[in-house]
PDB file of N, CA and C in Angstrom:
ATOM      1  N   UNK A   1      91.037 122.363  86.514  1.00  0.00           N
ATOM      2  CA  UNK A   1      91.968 121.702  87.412  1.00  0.00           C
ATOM      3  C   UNK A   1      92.586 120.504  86.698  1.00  0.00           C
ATOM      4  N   UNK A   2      94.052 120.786  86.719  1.00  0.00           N
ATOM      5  CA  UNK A   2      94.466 119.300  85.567  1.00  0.00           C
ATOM      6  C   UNK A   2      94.915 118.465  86.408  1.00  0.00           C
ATOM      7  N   UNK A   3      94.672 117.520  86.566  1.00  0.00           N
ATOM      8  CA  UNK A   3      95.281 116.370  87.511  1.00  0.00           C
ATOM      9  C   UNK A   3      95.884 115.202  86.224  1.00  0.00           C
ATOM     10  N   UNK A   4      96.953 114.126  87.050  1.00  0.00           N
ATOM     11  CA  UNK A   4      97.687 113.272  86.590  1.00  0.00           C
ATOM     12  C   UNK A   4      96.899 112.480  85.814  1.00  0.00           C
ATOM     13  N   UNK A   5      96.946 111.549  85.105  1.00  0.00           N
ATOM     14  CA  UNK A   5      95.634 110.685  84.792  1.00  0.00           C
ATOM     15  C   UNK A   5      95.674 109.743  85.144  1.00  0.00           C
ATOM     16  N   UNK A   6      96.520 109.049  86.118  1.00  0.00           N
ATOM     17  CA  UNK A   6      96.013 108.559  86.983  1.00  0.00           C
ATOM     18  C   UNK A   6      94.417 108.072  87.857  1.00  0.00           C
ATOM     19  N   UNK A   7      94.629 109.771  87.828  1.00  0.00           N
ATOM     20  CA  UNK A   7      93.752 110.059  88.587  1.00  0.00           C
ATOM     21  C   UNK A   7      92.200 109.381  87.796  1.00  0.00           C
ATOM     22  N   UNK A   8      92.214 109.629  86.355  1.00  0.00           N
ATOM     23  CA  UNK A   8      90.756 109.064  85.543  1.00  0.00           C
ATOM     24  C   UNK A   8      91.113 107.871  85.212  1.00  0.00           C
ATOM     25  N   UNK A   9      91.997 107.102  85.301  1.00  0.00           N
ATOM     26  CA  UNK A   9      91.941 105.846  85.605  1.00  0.00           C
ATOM     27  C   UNK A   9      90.898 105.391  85.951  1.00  0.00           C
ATOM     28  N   UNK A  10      90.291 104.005  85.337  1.00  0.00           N
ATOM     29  CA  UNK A  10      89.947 103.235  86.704  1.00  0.00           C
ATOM     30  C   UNK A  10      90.160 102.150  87.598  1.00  0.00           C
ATOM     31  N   UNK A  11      89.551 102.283  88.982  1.00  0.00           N
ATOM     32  CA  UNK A  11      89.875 100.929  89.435  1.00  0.00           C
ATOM     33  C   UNK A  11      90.100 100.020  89.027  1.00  0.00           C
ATOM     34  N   UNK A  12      89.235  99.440  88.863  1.00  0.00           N
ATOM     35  CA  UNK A  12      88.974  98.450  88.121  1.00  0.00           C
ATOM     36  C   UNK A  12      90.269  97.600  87.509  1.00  0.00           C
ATOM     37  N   UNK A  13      90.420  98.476  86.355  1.00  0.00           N
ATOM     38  CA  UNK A  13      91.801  98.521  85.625  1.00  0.00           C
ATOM     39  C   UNK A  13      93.087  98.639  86.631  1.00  0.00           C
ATOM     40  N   UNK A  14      93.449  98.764  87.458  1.00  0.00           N
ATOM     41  CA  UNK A  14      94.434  98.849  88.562  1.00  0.00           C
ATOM     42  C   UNK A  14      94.666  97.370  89.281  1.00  0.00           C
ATOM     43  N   UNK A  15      93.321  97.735  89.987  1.00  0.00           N
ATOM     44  CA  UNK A  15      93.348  96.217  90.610  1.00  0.00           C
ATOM     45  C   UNK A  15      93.927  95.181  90.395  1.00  0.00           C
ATOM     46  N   UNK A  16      93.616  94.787  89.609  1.00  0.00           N
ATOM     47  CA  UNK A  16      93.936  93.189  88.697  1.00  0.00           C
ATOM     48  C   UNK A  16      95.892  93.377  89.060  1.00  0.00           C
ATOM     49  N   UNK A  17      96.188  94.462  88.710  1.00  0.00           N
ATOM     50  CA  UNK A  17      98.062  94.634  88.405  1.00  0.00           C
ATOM     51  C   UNK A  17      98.107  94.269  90.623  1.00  0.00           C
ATOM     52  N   UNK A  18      97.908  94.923  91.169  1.00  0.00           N
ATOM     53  CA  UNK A  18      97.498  94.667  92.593  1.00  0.00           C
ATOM     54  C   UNK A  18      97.585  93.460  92.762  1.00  0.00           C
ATOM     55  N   UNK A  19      96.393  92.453  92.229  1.00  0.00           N
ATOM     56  CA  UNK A  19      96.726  91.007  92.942  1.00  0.00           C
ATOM     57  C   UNK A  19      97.513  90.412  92.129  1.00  0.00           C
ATOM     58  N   UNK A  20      98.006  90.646  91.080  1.00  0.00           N
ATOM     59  CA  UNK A  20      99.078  90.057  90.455  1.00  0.00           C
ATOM     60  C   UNK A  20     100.558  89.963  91.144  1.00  0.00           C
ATOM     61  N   UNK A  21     100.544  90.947  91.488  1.00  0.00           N
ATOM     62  CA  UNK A  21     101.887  91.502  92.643  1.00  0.00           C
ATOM     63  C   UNK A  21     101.932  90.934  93.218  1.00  0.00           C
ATOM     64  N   UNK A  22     100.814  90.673  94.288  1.00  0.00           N
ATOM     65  CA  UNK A  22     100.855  90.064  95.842  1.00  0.00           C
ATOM     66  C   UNK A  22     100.659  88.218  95.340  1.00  0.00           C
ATOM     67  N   UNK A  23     100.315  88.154  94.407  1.00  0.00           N
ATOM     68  CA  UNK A  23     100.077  86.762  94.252  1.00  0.00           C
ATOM     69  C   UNK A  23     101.198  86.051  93.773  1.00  0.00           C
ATOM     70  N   UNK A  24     102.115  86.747  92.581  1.00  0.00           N
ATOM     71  CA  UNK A  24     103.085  86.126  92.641  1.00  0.00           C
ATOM     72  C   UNK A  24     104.162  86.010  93.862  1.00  0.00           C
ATOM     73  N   UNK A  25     103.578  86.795  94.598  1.00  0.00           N
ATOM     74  CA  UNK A  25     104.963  86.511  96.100  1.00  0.00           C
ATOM     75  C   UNK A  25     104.216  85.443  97.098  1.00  0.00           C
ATOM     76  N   UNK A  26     103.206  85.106  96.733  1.00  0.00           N
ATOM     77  CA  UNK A  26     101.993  83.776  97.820  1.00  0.00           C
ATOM     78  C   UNK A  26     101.290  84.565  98.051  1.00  0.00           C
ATOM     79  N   UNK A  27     101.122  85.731  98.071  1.00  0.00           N
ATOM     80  CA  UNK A  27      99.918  86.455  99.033  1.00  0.00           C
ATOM     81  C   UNK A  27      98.441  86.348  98.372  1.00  0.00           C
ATOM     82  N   UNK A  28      97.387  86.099  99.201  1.00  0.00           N
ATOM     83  CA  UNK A  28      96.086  85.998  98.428  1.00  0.00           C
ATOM     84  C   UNK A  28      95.323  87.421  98.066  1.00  0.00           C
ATOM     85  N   UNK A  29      94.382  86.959  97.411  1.00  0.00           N
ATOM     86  CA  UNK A  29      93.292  88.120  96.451  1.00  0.00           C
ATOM     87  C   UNK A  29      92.459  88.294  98.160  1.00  0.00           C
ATOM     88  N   UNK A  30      92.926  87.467  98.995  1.00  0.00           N
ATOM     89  CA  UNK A  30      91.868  88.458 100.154  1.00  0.00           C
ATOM     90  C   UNK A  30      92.619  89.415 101.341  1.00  0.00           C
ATOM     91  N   UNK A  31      93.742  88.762 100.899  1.00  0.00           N
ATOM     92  CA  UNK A  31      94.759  89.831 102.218  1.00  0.00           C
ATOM     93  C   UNK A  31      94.700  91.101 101.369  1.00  0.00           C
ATOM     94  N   UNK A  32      94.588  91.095  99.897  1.00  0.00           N
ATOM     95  CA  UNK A  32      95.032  92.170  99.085  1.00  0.00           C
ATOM     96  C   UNK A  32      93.610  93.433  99.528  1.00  0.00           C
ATOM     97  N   UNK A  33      92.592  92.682  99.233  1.00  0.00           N
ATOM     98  CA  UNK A  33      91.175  92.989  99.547  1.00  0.00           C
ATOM     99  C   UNK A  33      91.000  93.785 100.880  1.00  0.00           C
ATOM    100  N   UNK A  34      91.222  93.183 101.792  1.00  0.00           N
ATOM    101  CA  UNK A  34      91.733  93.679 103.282  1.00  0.00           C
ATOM    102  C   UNK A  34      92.656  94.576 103.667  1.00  0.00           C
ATOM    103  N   UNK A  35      93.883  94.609 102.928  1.00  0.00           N
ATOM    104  CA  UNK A  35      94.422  96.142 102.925  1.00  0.00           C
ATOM    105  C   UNK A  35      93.950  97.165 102.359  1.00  0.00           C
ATOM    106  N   UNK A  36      92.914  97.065 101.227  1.00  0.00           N
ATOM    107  CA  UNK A  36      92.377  97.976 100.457  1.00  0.00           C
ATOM    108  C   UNK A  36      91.295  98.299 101.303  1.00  0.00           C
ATOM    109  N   UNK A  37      90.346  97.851 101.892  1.00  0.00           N
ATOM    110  CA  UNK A  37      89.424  98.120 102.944  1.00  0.00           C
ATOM    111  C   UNK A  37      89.946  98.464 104.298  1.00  0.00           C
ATOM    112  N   UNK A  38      91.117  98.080 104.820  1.00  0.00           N
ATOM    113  CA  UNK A  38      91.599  99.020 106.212  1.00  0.00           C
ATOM    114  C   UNK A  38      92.041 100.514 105.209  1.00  0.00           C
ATOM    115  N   UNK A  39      92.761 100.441 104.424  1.00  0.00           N
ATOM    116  CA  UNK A  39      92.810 101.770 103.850  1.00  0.00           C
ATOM    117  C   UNK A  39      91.373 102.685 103.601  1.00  0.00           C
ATOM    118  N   UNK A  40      90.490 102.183 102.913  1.00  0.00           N
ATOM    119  CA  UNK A  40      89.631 102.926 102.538  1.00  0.00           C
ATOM    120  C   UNK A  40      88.363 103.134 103.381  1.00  0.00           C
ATOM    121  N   UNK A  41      88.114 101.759 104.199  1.00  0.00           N
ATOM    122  CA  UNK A  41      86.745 101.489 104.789  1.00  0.00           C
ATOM    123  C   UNK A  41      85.474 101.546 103.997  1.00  0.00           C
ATOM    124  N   UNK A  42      85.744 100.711 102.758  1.00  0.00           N
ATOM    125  CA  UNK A  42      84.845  99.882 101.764  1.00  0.00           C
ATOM    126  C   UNK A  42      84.811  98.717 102.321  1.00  0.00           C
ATOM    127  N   UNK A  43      83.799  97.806 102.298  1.00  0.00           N
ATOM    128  CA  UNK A  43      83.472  96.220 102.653  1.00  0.00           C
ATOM    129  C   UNK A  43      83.756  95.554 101.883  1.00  0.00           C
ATOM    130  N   UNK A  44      83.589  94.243 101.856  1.00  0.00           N
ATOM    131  CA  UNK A  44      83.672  93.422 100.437  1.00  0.00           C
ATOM    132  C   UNK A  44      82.699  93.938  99.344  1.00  0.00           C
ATOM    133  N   UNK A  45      81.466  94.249  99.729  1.00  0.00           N
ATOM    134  CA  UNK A  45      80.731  94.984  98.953  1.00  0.00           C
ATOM    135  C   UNK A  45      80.902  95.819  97.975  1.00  0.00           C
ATOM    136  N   UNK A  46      81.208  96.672  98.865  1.00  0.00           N
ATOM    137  CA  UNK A  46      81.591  97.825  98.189  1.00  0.00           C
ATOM    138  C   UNK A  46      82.733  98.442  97.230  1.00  0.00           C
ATOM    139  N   UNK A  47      83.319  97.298  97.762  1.00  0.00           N
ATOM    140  CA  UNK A  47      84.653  96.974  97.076  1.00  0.00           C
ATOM    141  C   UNK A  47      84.648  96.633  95.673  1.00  0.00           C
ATOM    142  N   UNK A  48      83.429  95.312  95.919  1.00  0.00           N
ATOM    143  CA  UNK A  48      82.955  94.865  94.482  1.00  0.00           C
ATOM    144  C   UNK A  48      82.456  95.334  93.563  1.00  0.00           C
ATOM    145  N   UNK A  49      81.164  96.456  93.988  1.00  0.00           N
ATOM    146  CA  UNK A  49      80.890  97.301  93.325  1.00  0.00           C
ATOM    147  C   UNK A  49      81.857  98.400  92.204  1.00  0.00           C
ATOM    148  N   UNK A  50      82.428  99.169  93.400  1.00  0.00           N
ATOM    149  CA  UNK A  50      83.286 100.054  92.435  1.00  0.00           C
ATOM    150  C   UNK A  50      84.011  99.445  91.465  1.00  0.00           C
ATOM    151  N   UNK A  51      84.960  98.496  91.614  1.00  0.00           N
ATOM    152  CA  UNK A  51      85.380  97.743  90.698  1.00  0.00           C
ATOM    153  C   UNK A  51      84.102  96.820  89.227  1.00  0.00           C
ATOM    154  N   UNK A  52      82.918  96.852  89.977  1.00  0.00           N
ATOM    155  CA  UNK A  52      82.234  96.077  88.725  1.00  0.00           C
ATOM    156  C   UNK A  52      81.468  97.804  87.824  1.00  0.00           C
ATOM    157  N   UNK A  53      81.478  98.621  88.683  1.00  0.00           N
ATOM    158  CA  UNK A  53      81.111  99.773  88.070  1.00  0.00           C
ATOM    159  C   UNK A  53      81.882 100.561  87.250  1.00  0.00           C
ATOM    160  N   UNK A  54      83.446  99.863  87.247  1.00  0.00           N
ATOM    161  CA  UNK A  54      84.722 101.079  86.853  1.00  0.00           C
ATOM    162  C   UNK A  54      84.667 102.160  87.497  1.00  0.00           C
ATOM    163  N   UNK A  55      84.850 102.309  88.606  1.00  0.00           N
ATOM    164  CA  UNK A  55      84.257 104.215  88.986  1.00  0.00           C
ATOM    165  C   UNK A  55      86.366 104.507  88.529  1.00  0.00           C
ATOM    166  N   UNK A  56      86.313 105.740  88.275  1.00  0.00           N
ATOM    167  CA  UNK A  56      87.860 105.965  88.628  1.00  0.00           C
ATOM    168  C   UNK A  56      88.558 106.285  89.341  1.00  0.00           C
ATOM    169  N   UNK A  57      89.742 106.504  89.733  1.00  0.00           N
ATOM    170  CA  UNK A  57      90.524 106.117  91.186  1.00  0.00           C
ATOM    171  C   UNK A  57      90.218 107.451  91.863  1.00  0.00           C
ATOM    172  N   UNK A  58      89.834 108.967  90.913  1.00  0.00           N
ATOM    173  CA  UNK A  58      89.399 109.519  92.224  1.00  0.00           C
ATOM    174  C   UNK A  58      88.151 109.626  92.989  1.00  0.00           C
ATOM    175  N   UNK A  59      87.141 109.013  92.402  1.00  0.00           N
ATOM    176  CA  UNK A  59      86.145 108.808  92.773  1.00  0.00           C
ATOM    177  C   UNK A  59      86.282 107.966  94.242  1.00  0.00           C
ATOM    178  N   UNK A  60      86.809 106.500  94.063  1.00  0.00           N
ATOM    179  CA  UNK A  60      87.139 105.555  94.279  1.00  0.00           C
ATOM    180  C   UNK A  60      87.550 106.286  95.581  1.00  0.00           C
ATOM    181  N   UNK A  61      88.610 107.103  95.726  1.00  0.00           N
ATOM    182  CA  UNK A  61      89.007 107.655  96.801  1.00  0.00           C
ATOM    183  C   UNK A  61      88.262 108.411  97.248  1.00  0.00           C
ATOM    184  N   UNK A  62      87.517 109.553  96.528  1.00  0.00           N
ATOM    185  CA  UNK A  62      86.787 110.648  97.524  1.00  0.00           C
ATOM    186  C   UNK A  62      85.705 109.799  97.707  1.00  0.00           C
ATOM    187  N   UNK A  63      85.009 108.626  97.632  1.00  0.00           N
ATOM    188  CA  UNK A  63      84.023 107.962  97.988  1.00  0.00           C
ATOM    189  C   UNK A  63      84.471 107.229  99.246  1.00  0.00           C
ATOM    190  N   UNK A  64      85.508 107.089  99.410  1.00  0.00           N
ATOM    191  CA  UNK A  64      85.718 106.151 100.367  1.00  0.00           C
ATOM    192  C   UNK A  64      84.952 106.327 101.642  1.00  0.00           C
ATOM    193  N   UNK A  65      84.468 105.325 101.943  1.00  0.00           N
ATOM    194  CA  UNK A  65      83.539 105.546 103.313  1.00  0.00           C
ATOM    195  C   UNK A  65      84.108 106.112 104.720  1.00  0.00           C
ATOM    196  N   UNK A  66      85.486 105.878 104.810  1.00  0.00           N
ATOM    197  CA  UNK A  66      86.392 106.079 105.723  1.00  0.00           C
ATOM    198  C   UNK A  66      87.943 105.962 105.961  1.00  0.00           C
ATOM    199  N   UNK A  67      88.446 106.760 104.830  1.00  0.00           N
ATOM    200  CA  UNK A  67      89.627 107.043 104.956  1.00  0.00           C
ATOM    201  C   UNK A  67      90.893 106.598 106.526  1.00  0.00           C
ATOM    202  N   UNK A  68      91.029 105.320 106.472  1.00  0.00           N
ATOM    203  CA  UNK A  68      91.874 105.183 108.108  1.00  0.00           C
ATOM    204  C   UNK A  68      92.580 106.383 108.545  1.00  0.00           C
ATOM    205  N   UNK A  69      92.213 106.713 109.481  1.00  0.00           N
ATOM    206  CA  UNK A  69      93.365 107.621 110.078  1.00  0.00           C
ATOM    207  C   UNK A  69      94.776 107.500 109.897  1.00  0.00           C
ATOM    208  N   UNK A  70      95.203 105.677 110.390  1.00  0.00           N
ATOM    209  CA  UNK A  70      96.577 105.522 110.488  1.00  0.00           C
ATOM    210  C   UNK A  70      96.875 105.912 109.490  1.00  0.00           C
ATOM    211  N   UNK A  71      96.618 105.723 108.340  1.00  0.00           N
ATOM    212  CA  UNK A  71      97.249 105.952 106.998  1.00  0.00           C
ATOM    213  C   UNK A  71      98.624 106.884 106.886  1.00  0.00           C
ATOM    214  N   UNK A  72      98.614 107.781 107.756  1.00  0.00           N
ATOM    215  CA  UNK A  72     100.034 108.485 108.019  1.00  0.00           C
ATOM    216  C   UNK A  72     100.982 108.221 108.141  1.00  0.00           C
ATOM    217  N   UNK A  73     100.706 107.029 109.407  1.00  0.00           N
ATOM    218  CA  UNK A  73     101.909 106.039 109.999  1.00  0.00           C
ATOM    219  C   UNK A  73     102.210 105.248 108.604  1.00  0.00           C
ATOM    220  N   UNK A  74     102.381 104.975 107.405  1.00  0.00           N
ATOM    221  CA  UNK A  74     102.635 104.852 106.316  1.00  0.00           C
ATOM    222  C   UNK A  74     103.953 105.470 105.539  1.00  0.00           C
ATOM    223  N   UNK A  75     104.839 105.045 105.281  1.00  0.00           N
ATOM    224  CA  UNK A  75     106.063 105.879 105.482  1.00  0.00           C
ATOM    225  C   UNK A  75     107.293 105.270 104.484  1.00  0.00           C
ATOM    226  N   UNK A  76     107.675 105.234 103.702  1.00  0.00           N
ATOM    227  CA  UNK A  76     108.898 104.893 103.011  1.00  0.00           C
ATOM    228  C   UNK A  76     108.960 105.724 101.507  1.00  0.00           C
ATOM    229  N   UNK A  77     109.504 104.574 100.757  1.00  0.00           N
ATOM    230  CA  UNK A  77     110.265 105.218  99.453  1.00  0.00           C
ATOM    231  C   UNK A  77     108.580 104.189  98.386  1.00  0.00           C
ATOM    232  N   UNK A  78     108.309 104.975  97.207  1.00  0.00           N
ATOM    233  CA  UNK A  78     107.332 104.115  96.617  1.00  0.00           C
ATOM    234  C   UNK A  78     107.712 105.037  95.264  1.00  0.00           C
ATOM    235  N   UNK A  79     108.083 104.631  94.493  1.00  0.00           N
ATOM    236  CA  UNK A  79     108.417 104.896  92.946  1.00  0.00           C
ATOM    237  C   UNK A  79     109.156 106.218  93.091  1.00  0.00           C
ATOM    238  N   UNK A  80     110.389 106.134  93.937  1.00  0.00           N
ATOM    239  CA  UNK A  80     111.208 107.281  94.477  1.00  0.00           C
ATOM    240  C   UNK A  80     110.850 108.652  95.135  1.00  0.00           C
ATOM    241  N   UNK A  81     109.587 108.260  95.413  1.00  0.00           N
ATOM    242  CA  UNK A  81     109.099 108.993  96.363  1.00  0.00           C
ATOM    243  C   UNK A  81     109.058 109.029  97.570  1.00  0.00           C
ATOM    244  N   UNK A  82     109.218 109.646  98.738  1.00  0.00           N
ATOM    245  CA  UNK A  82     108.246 109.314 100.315  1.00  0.00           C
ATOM    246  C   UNK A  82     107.132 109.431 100.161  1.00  0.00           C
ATOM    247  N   UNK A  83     106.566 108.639 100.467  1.00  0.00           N
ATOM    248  CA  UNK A  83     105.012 108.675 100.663  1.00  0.00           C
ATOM    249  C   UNK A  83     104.495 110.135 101.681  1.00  0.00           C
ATOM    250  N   UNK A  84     105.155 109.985 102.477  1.00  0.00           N
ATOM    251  CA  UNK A  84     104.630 111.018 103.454  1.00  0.00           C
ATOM    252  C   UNK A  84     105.359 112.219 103.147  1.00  0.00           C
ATOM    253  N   UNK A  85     105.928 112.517 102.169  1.00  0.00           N
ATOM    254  CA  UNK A  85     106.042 114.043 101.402  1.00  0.00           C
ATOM    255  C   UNK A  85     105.295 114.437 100.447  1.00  0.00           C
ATOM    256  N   UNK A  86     104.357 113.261  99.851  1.00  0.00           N
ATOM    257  CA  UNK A  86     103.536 113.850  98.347  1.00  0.00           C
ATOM    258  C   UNK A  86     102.893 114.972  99.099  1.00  0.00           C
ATOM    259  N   UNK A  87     102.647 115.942  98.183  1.00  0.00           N
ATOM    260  CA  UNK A  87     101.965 116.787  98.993  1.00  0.00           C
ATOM    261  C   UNK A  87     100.679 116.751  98.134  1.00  0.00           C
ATOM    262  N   UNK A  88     100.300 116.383  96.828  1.00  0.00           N
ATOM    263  CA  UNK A  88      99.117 116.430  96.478  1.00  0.00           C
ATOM    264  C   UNK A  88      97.923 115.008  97.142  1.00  0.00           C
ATOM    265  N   UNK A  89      96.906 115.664  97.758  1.00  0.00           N
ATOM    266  CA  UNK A  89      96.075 114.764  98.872  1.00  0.00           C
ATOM    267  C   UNK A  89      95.856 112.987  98.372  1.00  0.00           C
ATOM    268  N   UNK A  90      95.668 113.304  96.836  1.00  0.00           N
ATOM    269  CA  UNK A  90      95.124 112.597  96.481  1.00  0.00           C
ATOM    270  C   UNK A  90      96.045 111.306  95.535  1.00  0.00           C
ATOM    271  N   UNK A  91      96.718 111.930  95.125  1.00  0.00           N
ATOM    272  CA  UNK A  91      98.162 111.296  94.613  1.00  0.00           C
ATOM    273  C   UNK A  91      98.842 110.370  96.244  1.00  0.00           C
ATOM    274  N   UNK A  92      98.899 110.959  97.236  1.00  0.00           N
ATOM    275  CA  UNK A  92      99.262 110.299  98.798  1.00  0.00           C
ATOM    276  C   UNK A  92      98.578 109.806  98.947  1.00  0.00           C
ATOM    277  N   UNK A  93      97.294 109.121  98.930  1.00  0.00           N
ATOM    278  CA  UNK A  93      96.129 108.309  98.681  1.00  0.00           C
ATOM    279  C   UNK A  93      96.920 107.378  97.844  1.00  0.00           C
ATOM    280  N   UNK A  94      97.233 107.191  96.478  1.00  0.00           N
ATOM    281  CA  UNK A  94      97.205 106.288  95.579  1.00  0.00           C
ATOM    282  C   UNK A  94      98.777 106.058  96.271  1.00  0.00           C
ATOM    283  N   UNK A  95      99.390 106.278  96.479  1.00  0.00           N
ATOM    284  CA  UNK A  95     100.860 106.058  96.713  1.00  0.00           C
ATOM    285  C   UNK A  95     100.711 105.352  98.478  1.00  0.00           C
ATOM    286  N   UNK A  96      99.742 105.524  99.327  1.00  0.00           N
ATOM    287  CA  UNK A  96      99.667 105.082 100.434  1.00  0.00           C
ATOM    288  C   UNK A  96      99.172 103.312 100.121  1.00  0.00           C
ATOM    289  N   UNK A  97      98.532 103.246  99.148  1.00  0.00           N
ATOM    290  CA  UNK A  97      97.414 101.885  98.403  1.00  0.00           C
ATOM    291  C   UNK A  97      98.916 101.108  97.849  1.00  0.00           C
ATOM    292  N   UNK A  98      99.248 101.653  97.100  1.00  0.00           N
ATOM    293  CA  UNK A  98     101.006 100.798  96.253  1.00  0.00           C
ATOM    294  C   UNK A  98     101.793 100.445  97.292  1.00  0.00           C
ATOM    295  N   UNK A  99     102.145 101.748  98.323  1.00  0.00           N
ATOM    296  CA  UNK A  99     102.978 101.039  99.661  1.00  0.00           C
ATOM    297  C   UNK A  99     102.608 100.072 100.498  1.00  0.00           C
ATOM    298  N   UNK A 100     101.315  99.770 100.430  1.00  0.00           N
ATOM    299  CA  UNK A 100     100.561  98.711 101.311  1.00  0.00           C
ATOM    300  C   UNK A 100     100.409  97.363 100.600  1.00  0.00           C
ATOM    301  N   UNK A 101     100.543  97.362  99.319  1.00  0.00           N
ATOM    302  CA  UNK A 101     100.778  96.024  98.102  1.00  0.00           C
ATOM    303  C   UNK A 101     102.101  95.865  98.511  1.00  0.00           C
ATOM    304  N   UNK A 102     102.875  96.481  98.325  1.00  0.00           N
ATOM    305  CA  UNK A 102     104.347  96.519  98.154  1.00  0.00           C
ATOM    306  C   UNK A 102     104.874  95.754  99.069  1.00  0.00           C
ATOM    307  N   UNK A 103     104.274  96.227 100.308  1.00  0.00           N
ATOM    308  CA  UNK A 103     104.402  95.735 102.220  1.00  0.00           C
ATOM    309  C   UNK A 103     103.871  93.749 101.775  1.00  0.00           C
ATOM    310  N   UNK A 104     103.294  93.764 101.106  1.00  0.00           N
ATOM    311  CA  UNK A 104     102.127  92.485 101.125  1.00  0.00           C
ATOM    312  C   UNK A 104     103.186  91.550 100.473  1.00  0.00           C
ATOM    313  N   UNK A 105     103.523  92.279  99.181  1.00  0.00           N
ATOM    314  CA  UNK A 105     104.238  91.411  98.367  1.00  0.00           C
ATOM    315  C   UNK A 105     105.658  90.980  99.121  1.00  0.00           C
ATOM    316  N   UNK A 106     106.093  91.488  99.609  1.00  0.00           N
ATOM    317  CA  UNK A 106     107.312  91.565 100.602  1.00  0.00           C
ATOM    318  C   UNK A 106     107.176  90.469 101.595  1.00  0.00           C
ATOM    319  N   UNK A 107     106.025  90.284 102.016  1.00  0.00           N
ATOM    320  CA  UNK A 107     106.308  88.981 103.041  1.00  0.00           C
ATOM    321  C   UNK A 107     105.481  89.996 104.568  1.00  0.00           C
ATOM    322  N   UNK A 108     105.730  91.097 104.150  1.00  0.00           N
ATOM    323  CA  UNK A 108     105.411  91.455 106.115  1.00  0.00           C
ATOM    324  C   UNK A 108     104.142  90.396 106.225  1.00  0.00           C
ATOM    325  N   UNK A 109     103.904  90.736 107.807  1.00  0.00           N
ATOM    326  CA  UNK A 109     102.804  90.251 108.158  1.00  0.00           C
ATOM    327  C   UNK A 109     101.423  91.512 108.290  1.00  0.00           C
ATOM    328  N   UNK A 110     100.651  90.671 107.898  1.00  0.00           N
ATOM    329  CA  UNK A 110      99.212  91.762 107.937  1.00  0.00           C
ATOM    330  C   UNK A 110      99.094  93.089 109.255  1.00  0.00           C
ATOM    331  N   UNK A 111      99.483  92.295 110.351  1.00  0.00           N
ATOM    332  CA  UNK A 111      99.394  93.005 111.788  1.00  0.00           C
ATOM    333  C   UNK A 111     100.221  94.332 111.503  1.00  0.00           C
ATOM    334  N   UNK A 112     101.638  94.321 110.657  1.00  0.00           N
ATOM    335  CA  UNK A 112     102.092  95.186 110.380  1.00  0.00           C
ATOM    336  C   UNK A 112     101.969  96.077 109.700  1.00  0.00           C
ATOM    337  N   UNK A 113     101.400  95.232 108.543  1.00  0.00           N
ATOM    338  CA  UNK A 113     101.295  96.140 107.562  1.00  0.00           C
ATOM    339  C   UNK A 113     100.115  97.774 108.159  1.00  0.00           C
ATOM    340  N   UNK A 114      99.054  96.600 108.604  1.00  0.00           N
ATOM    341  CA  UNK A 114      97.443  97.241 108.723  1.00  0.00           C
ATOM    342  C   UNK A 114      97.850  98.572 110.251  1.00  0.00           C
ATOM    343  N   UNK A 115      99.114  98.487 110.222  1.00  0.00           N
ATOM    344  CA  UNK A 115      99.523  99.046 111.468  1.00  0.00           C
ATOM    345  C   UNK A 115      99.067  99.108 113.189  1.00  0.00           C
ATOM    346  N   UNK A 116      98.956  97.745 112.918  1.00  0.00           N
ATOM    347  CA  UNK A 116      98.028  97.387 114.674  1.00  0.00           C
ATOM    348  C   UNK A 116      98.857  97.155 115.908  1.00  0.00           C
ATOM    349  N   UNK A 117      98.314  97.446 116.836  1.00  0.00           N
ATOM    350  CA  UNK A 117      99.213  97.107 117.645  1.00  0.00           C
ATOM    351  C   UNK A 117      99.431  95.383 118.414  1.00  0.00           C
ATOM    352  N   UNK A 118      99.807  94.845 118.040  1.00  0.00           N
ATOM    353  CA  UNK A 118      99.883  93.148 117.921  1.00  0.00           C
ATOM    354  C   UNK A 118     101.341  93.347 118.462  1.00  0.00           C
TER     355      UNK A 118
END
């Protein structure tokens, strides 16, 4: 099965480009943290872990403790893509994580982003 390599990436290595993004627009290393955990349903913990372990991003994903449902309601253009057309599961995973930085770096507010009803 050949996947992108992306995919053997690791976290770890990702991350860091993540709060760089959101930080140069004001946003903090914990709102960033917090979208990555409503996405995935990792804790701070766990969060820390994978990242101090390197696991790689598909791990990272098929480990996730709890994939949010909303994640669907997730929806635009992300490196000329729709998000909600990738059709490979796991690639829409990593492209759902960039649209939710992207949202951060932008200014929305969390309530929005995290898709709540506020």
């Amino acid at each position: 099965m050949a996947g992108h390599r992306i995919f053997t990436t690791s976290f770890a290595s990702v991350y860091p480009h993540y709060l760089a993004k959101a930080e140069r627009k004001g946003r903090t290393k914990a709102e960033v943290d917090e979208v990555i955990c409503w996405l995935t349903g990792y804790d701070a913990d766990g969060l820390a872990r994978v990242i101090a372990e390197e696991v790689d991003i598909q791990t990272f994903f098929g480990q996730a403790p709890a994939f949010n449902p909303n994640a669907s309601l997730i929806t635009g253009l992300i490196c000329g893509y729709r998000v909600e057309e990738i059709e490979d599961p796991l690639m829409q995973r990593i492209r759902y994580l960039d649209k939710l930085v992207d949202e951060l770096a932008r200014g929305r507010k969390l309530a929005v982003i995290l898709r709540t009803a506020d």
